[in-house]
Protein backbone atom coordinates (compact mmCIF):
# COMPACT_ATOMS: atom_id res chain seq x y z
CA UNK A 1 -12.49 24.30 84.03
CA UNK A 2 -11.97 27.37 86.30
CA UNK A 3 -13.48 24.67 89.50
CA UNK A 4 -10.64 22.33 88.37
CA UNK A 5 -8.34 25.41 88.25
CA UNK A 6 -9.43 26.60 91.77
CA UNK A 7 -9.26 23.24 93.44
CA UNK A 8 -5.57 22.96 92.31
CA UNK A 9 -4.53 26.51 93.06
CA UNK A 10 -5.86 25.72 96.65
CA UNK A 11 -3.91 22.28 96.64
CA UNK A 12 -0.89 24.15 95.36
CA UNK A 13 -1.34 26.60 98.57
CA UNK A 14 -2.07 24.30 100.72
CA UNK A 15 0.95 22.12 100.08
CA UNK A 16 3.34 25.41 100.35
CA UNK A 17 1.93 26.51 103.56
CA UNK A 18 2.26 22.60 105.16
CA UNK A 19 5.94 22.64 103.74
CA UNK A 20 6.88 26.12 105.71
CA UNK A 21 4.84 24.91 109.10
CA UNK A 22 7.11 21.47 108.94
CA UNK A 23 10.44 23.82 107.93
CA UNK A 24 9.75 25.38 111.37
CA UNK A 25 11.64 28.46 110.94
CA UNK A 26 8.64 30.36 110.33
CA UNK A 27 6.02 32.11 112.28
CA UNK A 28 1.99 32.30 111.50
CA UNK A 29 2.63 35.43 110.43
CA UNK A 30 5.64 34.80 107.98
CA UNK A 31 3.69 31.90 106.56
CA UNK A 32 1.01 34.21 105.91
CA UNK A 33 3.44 37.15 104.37
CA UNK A 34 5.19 34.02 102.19
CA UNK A 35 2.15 32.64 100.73
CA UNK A 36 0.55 35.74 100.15
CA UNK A 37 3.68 37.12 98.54
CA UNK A 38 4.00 34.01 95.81
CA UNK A 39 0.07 34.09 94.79
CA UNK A 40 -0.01 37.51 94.93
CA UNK A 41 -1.14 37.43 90.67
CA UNK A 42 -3.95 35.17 91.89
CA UNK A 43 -5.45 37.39 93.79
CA UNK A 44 -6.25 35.17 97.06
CA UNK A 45 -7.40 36.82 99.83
CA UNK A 46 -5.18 36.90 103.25
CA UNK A 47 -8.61 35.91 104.90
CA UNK A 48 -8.79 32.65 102.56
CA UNK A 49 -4.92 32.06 103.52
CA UNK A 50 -5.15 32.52 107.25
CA UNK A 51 -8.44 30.20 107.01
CA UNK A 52 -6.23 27.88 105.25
CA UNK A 53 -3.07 28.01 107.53
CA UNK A 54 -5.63 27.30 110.70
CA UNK A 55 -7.06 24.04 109.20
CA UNK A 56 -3.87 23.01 108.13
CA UNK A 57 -2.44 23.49 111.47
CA UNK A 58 -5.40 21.79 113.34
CA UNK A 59 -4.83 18.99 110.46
CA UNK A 60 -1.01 18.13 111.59
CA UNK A 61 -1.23 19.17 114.84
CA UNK A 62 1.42 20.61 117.29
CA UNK A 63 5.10 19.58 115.96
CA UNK A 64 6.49 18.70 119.42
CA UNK A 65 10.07 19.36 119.65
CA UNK A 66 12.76 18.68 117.19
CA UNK A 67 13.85 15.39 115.98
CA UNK A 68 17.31 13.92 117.08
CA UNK A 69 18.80 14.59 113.68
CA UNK A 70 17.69 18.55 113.90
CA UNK A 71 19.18 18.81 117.44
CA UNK A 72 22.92 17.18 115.76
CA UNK A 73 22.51 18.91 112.68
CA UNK A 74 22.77 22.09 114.98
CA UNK A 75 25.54 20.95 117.16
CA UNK A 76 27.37 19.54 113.69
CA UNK A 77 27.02 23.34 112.38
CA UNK A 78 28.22 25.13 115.59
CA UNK A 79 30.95 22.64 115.70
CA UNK A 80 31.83 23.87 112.02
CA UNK A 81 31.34 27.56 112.30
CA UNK A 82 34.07 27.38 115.55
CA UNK A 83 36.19 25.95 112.59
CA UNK A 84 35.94 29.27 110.59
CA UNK A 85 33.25 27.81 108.41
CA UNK A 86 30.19 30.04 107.57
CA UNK A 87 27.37 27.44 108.14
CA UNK A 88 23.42 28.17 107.47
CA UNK A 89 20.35 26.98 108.02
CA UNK A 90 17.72 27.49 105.31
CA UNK A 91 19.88 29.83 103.24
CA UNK A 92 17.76 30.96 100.30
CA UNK A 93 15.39 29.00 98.46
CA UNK A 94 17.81 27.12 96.05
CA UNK A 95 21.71 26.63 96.58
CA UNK A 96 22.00 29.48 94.33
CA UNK A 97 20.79 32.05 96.47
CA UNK A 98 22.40 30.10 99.26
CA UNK A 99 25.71 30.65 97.84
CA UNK A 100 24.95 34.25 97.39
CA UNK A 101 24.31 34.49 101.12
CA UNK A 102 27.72 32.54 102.11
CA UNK A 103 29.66 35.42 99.92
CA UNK A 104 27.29 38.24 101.35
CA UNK A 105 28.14 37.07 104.83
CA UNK A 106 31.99 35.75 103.82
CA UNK A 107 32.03 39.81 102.62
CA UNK A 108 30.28 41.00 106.18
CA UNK A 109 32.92 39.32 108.32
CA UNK A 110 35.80 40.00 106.16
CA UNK A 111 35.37 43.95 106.60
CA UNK A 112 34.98 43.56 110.11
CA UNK A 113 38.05 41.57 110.28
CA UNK A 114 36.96 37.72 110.41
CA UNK A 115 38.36 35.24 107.93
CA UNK A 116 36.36 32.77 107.36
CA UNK A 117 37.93 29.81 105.11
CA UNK A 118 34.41 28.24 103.43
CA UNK A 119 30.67 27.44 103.70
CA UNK A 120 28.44 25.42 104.06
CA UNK A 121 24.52 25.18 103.89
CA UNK A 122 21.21 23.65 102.97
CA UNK A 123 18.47 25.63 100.88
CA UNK A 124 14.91 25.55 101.08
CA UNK A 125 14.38 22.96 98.56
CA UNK A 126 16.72 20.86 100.64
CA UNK A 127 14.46 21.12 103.69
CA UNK A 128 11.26 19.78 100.75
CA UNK A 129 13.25 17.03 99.73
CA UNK A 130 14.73 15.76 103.22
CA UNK A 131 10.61 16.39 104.60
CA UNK A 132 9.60 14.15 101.67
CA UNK A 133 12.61 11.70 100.53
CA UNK A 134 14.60 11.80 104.09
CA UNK A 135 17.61 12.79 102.35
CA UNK A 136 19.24 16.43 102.93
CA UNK A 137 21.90 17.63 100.80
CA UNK A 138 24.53 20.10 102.05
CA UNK A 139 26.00 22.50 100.05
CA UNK A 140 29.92 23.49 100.68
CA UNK A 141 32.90 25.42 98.73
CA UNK A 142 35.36 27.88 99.92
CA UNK A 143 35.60 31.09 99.12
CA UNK A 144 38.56 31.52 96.62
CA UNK A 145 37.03 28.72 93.51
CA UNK A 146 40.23 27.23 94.70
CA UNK A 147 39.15 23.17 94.35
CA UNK A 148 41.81 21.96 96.81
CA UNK A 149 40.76 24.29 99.41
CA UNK A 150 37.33 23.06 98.43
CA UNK A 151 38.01 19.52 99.24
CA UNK A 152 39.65 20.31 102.47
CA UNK A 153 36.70 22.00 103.55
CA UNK A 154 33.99 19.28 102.12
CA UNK A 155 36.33 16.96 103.90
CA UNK A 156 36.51 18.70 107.30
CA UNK A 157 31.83 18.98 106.82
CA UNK A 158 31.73 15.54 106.24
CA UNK A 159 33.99 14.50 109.18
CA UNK A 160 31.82 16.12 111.45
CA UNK A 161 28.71 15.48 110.53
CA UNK A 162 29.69 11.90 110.87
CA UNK A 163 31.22 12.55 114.23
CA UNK A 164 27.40 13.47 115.12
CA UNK A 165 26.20 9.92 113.68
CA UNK A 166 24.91 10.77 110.60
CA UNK A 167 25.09 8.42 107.50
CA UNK A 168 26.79 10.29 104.93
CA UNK A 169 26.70 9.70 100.97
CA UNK A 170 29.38 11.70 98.82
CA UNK A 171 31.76 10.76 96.44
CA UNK A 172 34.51 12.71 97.40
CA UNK A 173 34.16 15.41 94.62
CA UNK A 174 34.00 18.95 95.20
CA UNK A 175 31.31 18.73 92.30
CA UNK A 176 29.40 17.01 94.20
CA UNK A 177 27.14 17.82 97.62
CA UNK A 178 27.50 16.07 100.66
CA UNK A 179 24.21 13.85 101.49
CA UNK A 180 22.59 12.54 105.00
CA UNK A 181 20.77 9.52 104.66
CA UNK A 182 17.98 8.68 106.61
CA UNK A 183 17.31 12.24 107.75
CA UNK A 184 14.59 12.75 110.00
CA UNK A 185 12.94 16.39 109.71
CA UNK A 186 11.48 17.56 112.35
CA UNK A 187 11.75 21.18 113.56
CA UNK A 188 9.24 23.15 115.89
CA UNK A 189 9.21 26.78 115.06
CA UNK A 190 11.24 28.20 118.32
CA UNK A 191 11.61 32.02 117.48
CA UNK A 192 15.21 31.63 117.38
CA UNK A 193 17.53 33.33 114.55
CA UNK A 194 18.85 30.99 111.83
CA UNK A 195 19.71 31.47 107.97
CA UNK A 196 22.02 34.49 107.59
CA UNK A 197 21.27 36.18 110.52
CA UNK A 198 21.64 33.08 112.52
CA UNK A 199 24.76 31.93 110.86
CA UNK A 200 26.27 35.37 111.26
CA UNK A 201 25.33 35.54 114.73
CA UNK A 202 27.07 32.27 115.45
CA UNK A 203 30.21 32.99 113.54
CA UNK A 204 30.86 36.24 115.88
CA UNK A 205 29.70 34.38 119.06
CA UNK A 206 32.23 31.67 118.67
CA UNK A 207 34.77 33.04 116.86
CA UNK A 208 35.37 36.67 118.67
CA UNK A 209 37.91 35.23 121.53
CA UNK A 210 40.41 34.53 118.42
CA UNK A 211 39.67 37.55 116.76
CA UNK A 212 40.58 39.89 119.30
């Protein structure tokens, strides 16, 4: 029993660390920080994890470049944060915590005299699914629970996305997340800043000529 309990503990690790190399918003050494944070009761060694990450990476190889979708998905969001509209990559692991970092950063730029009107974002578990159903959902709202400014801004995300040829499902509730078919994920880790830091980084960048 303790093989059979090994042999999927290993699986278990070994699909996490092949999910965060395909995310691509993670170094070797983040990877390594991750995986050894979230097995940290099972005692695994950060040799047997680094052994692990290597094989993987020999395994899939060298993830050349981002996809098509990535590269409009990235446009699509700069288009929207020049619209006042916090948007973020990764944020968090589920769309709760990625809500908590829209308000963290909708409180940030408030006190420094931005005014951003809404959100929007994909989680973690958005990146899994989109890497393994080709689907990615994206979270919006605004930031006053008020569902009519909601809808304008779900309205104004979906607009744009489509104006960078995506396929979009959504019914046209604010209950309900906006959804690119036929997503292609495919990101090369590049260094760069996304997820809060990113977003907020991006909001000041673009929206600083109108706030002075």
């Amino acid at each position: 029993m303790g093989v059979i309990m090994d042999k999927e503990l290993i699986d278990e690790i070994n699909y996490e660390i092949q999910l965060l190399i395909k995310s691509g918003f993670y170094s070797d050494e983040e990877i390594l920080e991750i995986i050894d944070d979230e097995f940290i009761e099972e005692n695994i060694s950060t040799e047997l994890i680094s052994k692990l990450l290597l094989e993987i990476k020999e395994n899939i190889g060298e993830i050349s470049g981002d996809s098509n979708d990535f590269a409009n998905l990235r446009n699509a969001f700069l288009d929207l944060t020049s619209e006042n509209i916090i948007s973020i990559h990764n944020a968090g692991y589920d769309i709760e915590e990625g809500i908590q970092d829209s308000f963290e950063l909708y409180t940030h730029l408030r006190n420094n005299n931005y005014s951003p009107i809404g959100f929007c974002f994909y989680s973690f578990e958005d990146i899994e699914n989109a890497i393994e159903e080709n689907d990615l959902a994206i979270a919006f709202g605004d930031f006053e629970y008020d569902e009519e400014k909601g809808l304008e801004i779900a309205k104004k995300v979906s607009s744009v996305l489509e104006s960078h040829d995506f396929e979009i499902d959504w019914n046209g509730s604010v209950d309900e997340r906006i959804v690119i078919k036929n997503f292609k994920w495919q990101k090369a880790f590049d260094g760069k800043e996304y997820s809060m830091d990113g977003a907020l980084e991006d909001f000041i960048r673009l929206n600083s000529e109108e706030n002075e």
